[in-house]
Each structure stands twice: as structure tokens, then as C-alpha cells.
C-alpha atoms as a PDB file:
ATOM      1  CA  UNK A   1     -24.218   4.046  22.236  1.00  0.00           C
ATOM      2  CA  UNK A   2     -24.731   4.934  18.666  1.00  0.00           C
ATOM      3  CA  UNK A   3     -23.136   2.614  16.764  1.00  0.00           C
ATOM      4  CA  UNK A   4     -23.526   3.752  13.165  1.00  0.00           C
ATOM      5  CA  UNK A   5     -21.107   6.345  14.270  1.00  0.00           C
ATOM      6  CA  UNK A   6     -18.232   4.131  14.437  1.00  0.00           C
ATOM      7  CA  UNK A   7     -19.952   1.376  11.991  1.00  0.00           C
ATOM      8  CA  UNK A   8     -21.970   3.465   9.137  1.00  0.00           C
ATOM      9  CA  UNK A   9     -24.808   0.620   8.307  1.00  0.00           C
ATOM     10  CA  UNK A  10     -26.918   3.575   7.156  1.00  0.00           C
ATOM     11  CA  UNK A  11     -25.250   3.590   4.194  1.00  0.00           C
ATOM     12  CA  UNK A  12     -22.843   0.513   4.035  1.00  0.00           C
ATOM     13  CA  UNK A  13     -23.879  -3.700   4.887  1.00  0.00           C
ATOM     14  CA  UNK A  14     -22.425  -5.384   7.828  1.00  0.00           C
ATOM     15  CA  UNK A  15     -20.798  -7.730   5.293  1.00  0.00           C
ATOM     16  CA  UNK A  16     -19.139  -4.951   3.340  1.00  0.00           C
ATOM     17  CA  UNK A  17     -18.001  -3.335   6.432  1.00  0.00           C
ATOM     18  CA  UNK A  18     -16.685  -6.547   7.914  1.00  0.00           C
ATOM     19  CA  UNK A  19     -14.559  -6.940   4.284  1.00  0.00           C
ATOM     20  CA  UNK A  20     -13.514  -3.567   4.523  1.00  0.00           C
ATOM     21  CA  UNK A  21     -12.365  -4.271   8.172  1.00  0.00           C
ATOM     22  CA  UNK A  22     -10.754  -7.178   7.562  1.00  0.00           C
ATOM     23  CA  UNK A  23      -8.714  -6.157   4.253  1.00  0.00           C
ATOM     24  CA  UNK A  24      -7.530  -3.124   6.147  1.00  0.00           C
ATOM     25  CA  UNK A  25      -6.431  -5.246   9.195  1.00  0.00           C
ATOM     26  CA  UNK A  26      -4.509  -7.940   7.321  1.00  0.00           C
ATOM     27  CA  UNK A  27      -2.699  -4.323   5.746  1.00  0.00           C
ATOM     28  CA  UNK A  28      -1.569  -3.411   9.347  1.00  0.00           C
ATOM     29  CA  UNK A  29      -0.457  -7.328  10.119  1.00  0.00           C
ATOM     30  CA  UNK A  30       1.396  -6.872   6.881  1.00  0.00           C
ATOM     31  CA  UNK A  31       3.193  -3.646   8.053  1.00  0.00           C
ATOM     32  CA  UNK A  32       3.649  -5.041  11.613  1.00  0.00           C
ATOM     33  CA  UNK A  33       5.342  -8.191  10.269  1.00  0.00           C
ATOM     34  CA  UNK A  34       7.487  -6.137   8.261  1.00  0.00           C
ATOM     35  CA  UNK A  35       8.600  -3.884  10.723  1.00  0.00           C
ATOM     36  CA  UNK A  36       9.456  -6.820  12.709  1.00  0.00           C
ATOM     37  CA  UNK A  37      12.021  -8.104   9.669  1.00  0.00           C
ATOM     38  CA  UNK A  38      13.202  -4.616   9.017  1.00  0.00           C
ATOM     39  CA  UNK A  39      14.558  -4.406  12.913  1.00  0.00           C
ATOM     40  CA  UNK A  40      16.222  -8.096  12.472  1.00  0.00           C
ATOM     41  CA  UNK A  41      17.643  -8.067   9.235  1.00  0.00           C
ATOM     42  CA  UNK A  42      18.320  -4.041   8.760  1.00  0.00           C
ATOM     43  CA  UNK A  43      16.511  -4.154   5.202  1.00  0.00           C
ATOM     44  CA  UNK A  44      13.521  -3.362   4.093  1.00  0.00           C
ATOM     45  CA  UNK A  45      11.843  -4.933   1.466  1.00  0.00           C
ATOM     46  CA  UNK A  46       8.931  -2.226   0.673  1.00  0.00           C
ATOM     47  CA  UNK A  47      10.100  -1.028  -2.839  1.00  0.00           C
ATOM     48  CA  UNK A  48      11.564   2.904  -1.658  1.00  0.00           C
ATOM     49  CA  UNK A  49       9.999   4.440  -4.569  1.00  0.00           C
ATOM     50  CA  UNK A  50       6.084   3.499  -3.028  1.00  0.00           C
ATOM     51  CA  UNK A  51       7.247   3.614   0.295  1.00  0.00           C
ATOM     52  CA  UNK A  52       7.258   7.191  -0.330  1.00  0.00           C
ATOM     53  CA  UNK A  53       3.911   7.347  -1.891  1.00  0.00           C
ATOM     54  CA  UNK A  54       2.730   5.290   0.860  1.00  0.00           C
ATOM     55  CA  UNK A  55       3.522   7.379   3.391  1.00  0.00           C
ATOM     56  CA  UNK A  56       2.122  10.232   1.534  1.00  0.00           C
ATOM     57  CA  UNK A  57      -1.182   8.789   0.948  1.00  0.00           C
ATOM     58  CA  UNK A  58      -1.667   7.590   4.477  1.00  0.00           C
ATOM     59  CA  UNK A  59      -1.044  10.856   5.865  1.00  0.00           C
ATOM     60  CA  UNK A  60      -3.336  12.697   3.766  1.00  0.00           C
ATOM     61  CA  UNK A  61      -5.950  10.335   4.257  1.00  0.00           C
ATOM     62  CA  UNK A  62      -5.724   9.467   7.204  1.00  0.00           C
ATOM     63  CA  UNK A  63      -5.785  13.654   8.143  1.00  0.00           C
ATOM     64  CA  UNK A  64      -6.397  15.988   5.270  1.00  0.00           C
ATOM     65  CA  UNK A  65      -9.180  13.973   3.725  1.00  0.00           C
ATOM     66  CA  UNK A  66     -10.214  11.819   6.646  1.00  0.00           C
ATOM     67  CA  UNK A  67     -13.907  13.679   6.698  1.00  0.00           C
ATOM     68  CA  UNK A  68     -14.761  11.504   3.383  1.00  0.00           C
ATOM     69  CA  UNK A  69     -14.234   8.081   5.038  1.00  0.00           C
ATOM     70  CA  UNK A  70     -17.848   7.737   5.545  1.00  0.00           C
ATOM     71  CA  UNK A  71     -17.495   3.778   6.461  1.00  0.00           C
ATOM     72  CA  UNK A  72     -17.473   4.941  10.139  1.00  0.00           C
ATOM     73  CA  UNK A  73     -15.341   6.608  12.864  1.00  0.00           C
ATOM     74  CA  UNK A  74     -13.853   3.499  13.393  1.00  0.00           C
ATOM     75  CA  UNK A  75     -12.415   3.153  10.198  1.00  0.00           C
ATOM     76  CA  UNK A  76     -10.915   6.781  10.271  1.00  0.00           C
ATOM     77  CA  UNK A  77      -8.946   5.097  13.518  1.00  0.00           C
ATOM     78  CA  UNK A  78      -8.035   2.054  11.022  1.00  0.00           C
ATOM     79  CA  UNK A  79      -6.473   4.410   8.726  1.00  0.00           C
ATOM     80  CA  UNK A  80      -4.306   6.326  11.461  1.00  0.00           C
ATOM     81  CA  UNK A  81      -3.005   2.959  12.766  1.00  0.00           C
ATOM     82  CA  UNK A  82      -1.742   2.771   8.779  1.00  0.00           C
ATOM     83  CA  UNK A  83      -0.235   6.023   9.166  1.00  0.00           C
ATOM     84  CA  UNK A  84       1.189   5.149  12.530  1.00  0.00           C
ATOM     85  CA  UNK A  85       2.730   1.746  11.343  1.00  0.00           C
ATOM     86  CA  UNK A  86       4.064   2.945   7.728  1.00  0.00           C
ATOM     87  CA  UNK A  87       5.638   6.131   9.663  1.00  0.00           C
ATOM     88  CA  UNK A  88       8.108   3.390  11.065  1.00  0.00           C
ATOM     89  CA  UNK A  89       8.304   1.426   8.087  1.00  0.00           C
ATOM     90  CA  UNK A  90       9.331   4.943   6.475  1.00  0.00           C
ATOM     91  CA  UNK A  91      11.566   5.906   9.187  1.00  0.00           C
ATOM     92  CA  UNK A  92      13.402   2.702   8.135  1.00  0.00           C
ATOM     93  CA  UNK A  93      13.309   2.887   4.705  1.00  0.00           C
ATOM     94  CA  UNK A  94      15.591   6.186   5.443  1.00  0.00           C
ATOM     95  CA  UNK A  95      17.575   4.562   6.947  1.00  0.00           C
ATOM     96  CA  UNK A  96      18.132   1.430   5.005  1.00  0.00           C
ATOM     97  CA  UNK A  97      16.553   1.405   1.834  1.00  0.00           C
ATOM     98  CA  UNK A  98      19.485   2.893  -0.221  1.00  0.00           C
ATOM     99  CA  UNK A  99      20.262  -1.404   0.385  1.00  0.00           C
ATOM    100  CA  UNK A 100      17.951  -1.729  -2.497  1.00  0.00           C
ATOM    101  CA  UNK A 101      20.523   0.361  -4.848  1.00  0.00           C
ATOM    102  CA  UNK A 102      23.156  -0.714  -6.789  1.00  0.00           C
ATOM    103  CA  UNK A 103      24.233   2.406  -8.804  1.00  0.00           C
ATOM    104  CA  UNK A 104      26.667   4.112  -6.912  1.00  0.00           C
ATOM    105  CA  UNK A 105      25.524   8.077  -7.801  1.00  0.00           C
ATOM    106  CA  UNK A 106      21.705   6.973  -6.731  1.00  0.00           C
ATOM    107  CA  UNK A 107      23.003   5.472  -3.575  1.00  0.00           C
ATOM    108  CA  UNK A 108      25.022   8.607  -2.328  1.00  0.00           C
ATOM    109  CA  UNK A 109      22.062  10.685  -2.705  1.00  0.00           C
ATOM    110  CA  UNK A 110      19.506   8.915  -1.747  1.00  0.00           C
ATOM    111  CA  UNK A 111      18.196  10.472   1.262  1.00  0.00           C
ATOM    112  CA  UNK A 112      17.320  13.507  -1.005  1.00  0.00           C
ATOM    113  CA  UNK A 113      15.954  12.096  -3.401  1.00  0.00           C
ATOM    114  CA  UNK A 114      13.699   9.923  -1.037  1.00  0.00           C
ATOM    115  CA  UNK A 115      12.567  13.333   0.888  1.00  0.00           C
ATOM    116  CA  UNK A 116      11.886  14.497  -2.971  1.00  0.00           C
ATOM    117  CA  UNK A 117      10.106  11.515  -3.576  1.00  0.00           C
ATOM    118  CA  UNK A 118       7.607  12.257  -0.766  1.00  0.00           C
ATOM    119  CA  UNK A 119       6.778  15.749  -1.448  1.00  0.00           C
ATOM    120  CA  UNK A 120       6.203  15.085  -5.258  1.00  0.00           C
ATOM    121  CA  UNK A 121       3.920  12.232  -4.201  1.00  0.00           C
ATOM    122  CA  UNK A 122       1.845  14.349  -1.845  1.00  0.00           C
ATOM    123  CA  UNK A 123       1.357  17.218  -4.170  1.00  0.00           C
ATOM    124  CA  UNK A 124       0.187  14.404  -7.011  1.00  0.00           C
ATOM    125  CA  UNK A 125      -1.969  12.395  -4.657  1.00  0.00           C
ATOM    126  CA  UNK A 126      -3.956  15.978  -3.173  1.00  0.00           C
ATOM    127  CA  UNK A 127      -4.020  16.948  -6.809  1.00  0.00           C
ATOM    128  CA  UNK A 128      -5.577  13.960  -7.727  1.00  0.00           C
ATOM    129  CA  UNK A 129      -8.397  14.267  -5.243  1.00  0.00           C
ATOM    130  CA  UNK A 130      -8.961  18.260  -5.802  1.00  0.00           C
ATOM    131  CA  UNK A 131      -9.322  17.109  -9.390  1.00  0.00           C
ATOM    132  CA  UNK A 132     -11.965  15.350  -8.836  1.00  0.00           C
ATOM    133  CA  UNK A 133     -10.132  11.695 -10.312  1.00  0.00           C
ATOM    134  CA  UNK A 134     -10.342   9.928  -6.813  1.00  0.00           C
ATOM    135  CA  UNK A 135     -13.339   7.923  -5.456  1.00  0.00           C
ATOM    136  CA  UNK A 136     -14.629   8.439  -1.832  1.00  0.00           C
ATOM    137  CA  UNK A 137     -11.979   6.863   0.269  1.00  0.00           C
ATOM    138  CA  UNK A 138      -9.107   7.110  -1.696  1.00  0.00           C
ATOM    139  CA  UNK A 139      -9.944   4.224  -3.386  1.00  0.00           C
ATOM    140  CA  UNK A 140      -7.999   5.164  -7.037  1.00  0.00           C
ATOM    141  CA  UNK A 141      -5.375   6.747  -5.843  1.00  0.00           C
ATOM    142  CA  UNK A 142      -4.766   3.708  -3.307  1.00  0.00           C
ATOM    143  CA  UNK A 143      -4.748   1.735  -6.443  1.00  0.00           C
ATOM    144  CA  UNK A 144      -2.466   3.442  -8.354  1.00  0.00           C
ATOM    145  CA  UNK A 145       0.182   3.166  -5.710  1.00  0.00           C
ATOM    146  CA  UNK A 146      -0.709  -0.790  -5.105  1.00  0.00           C
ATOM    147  CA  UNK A 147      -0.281  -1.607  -9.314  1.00  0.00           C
ATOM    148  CA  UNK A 148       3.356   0.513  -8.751  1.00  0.00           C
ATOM    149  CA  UNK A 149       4.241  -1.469  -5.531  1.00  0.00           C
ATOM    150  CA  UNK A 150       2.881  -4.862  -6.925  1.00  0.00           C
ATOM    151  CA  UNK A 151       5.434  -4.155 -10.019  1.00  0.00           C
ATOM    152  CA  UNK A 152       7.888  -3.036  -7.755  1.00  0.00           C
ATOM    153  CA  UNK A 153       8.361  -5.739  -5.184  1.00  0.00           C
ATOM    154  CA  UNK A 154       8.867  -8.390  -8.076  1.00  0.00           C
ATOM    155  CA  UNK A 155      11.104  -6.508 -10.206  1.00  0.00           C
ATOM    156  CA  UNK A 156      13.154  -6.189  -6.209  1.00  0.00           C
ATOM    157  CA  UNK A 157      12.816  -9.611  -5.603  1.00  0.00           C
ATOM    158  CA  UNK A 158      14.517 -10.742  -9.200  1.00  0.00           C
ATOM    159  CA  UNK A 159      17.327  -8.444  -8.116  1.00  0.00           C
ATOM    160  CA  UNK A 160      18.211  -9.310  -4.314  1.00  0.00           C
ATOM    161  CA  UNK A 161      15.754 -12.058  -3.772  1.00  0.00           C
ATOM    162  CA  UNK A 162      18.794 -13.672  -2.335  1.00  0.00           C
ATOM    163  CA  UNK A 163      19.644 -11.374   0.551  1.00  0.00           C
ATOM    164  CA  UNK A 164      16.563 -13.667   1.840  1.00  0.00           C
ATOM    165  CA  UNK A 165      14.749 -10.898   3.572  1.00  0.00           C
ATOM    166  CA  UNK A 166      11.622 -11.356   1.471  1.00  0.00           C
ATOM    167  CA  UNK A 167       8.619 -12.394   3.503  1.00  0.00           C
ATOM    168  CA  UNK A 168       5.865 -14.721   2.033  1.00  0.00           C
ATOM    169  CA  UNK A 169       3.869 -13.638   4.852  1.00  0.00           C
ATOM    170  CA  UNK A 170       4.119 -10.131   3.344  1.00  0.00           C
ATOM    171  CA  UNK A 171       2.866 -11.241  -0.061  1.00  0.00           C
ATOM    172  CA  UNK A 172       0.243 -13.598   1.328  1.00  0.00           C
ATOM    173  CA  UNK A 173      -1.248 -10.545   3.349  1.00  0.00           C
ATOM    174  CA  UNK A 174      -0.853  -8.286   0.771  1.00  0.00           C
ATOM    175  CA  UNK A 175      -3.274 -10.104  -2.052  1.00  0.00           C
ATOM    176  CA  UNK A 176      -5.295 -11.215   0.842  1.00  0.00           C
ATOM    177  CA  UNK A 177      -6.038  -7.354   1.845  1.00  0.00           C
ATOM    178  CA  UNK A 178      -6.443  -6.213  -1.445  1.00  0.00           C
ATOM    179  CA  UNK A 179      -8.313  -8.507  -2.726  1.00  0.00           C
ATOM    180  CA  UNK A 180     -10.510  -8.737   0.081  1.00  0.00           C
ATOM    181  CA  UNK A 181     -10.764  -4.877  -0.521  1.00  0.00           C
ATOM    182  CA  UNK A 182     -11.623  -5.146  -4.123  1.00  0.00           C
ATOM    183  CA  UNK A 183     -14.255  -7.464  -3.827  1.00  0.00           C
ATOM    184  CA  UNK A 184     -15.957  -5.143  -1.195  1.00  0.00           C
ATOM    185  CA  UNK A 185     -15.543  -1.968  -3.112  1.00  0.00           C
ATOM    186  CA  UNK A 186     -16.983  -3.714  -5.818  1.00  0.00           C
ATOM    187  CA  UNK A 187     -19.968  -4.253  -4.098  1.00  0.00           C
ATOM    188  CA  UNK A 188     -20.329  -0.617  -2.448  1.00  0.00           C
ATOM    189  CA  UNK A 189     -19.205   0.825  -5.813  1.00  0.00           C
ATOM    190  CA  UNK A 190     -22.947   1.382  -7.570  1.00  0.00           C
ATOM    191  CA  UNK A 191     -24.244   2.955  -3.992  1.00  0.00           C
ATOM    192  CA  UNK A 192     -24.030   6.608  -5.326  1.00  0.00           C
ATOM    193  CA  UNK A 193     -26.315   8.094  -8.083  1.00  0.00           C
ATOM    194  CA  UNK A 194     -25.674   8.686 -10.032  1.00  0.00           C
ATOM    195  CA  UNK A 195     -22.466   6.677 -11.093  1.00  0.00           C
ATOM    196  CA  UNK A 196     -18.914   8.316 -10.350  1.00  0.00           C
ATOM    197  CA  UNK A 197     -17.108   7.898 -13.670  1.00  0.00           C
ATOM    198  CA  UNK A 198     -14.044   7.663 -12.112  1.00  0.00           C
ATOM    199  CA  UNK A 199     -15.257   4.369 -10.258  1.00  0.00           C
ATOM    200  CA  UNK A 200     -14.444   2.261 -13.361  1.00  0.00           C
ATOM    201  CA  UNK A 201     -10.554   2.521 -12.845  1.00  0.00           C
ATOM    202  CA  UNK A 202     -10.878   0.847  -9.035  1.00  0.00           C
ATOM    203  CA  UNK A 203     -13.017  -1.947 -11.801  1.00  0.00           C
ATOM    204  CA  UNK A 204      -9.774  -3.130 -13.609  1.00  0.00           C
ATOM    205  CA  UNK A 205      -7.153  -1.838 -11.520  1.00  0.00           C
ATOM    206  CA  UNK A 206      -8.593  -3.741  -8.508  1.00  0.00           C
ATOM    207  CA  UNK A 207      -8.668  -7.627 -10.775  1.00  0.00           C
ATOM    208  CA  UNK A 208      -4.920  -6.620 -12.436  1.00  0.00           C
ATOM    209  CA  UNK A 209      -3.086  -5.699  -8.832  1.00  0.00           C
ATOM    210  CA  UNK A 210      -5.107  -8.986  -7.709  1.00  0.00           C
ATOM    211  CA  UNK A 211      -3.514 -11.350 -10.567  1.00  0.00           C
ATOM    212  CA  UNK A 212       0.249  -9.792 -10.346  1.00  0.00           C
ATOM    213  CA  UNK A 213       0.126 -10.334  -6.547  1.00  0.00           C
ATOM    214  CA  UNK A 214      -0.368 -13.892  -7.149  1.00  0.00           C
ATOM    215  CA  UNK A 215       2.466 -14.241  -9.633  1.00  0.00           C
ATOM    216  CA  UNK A 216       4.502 -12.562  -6.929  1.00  0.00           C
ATOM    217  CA  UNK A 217       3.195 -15.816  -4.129  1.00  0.00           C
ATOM    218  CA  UNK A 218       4.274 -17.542  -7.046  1.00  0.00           C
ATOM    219  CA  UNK A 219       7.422 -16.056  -7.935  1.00  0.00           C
ATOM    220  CA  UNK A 220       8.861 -15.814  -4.112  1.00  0.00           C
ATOM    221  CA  UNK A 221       8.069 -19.612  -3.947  1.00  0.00           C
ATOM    222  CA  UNK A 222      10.031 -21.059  -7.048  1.00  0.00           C
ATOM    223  CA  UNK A 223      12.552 -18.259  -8.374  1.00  0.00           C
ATOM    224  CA  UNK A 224      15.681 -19.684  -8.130  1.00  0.00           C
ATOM    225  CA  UNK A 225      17.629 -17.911 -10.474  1.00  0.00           C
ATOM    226  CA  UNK A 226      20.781 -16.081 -10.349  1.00  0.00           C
ATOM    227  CA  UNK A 227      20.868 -12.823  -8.607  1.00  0.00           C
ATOM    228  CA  UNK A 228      20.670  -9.785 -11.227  1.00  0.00           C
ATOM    229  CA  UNK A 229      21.994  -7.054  -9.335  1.00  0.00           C
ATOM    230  CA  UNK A 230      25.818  -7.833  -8.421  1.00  0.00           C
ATOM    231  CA  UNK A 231      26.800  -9.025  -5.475  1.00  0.00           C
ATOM    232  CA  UNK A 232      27.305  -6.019  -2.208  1.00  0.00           C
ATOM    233  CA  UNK A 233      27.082  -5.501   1.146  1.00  0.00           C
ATOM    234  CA  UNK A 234      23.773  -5.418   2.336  1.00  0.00           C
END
């Protein structure tokens, strides 16, 4: 069996593979253990607005684009499962996420506007890599959406953090993965020659999406104040 086609060590360490593995995996724990609070509680706590972009990027890299994933077939497979797993989380998020609204006009049409959501993201995220602006991988655009979601899910959790449908889990796995991520990218970043420019956004946006994630463990462990939004049915 040739292994390097499911595990590219021609190219890529075992020890940045293994990080790469092992970010991606605590991602699909993360989705799985969501999924699992979505079908108890009815709610979903993925921010709608990147849910949307989520789905958007996982389907275009896990089909359209999936020829640059040069870590290894494997890894292609690791990106379906995301696809797979944030297809239900989305499926949900129809369903339920107009629970994260409190404006009355938003919350009537937001169905529409969640389908609008998704097609706008697509187009941005395939115009971002026929531009030229993405690194192999999807690594910037990837980023982009994880500084909107980290910003998202706190500015959430200060409005309904006490519907108690937050998981720590969820924000435990989600700096975990990431920052796992980052460090590896970090490492596999200076393989090409020469240098992509684009590579230096994944350099800050990585570290910043790392320190707000904390602040969010932080946050979902010792905000206790009032709720912002007023009170509805959930």
C-alpha cells in the first residue's frame, strides 16, 4: 500500500500531519457534540451568520477545490466528514436559529435571508481563491470565517448566555483545533518558494482567533451578568 497517498510525507512531516489530523478531528468532535445539544435543547448556538459561511466553505473545499489539499487523500475524507457534520448543523440552524433573533422584522424573514447568506458567502469565498488571496488549503479564507465566528459566539453568549445551551466543550474544542492548526500551518507555511504573500494573514490571524477564543473559555466560565437581549421564548 502506498501510503503517501493518503499521508503526503513527501512533502509534509509526520508531526505536522499528525497536528493537522488532530486539529481537524477535535473540529468534527466539536460539531458532533453540538449536534448532539442542538437535538436536546432545539437551539443552536453556532452564530447563523458563520454558520452560513461555514457551510459554504466546507462544501467548496471539501468538492470544488478539494484537488489542492495536498496533505493526503485522507485528509480530503477529513474535510467531507466536515461537510457531512456542518450539513446537519446547517439543516438545524434553519430550523432554529431565528432563536438567536430578537428583532421581530429579522426573525420573520429569516429563512431568506439565511439562504441569501449562503449564496453571498460562496460567491465571496470562490472569489477569494480565483483571486489568488487564499493559501493552499483554504487556510485564509478558513480564517476569516473563524475571527467572524470567534466574535460572534461571544457577542451571542452576552445576549442569551442564559438560555444555558452554551457548551464549554464547544469552546474548549474550538481553541484546541485551531490552535493546534495554527501552530502546524506555521510550521508548513515557509515549504513553498518562493514565499506566498498571502501566507502572512494565516501569521496574525491564526495568534488573534487563538487569544479571543480564550477570552470566550473565559467568558462562558464567569459571565454572570444580566441577559442583554429581552427575555422570549426560546
Amino acid at each position: 500500500m502506498d501510503w503517501t497517498y493518503y499521508f503526503n510525507t513527501d512533502k509534509y512531516t509526520v508531526a505536522q500531519l499528525v497536528m493537522c489530523a488532530l486539529g481537524g478531528a477535535m473540529w468534527a468532535i466539536l460539531y458532533i457534540l453540538m449536534l448532539l445539544n442542538i437535538r436536546k435543547h432545539k437551539y443552536v448556538e453556532m452564530p447563523y451568520f458563520v454558520a452560513a459561511g461555514n457551510i459554504a466553505w466546507e462544501f467548496l473545499w471539501a468538492w470544488v477545490y478539494a484537488d489542492h489539499i495536498d496533505l493526503g487523500a485522507a485528509y480530503v475524507f477529513l474535510y467531507r466528514c466536515w461537510f457531512f457534520f456542518d450539513l446537519f448543523i446547517f439543516s438545524h440552524v434553519f430550523q432554529y436559529g431565528h432563536k438567536q433573533i430578537v428583532n421581530p422584522y429579522v426573525r420573520e424573514r429569516f429563512k431568506p435571508i439565511l439562504i441569501t447568506l449562503v449564496i453571498v458567502w460562496a460567491g465571496l469565498i470562490y472569489s477569494y481563491m480565483l483571486s489568488s488571496l487564499d493559501y493552499p488549503l483554504g487556510v485564509n479564507s478558513a480564517y476569516v470565517l473563524n475571527l467572524i465566528i470567534t466574535v460572534l459566539y461571544i457577542q451571542l453568549y452576552m445576549r442569551q448566555w442564559q438560555s444555558g445551551k452554551f457548551l464549554k466543550s464547544v469552546a474548549w474544542l474550538k481553541m484546541l483545533g485551531s490552535g493546534i492548526i495554527t501552530v502546524a500551518f506555521w510550521s508548513m507555511i515557509n515549504i513553498d518558494a518562493p514565499p506566498n504573500p498571502v501566507q502572512y494573514f494565516e501569521h496574525i490571524a491564526g495568534p488573534v482567533v487563538f487569544v479571543i477564543d480564550c477570552f470566550y473559555i473565559y467568558m462562558i466560565y464567569n459571565w454572570n451578568k444580566p441577559q442583554v437581549d429581552p427575555a422570549f421564548e426560546l
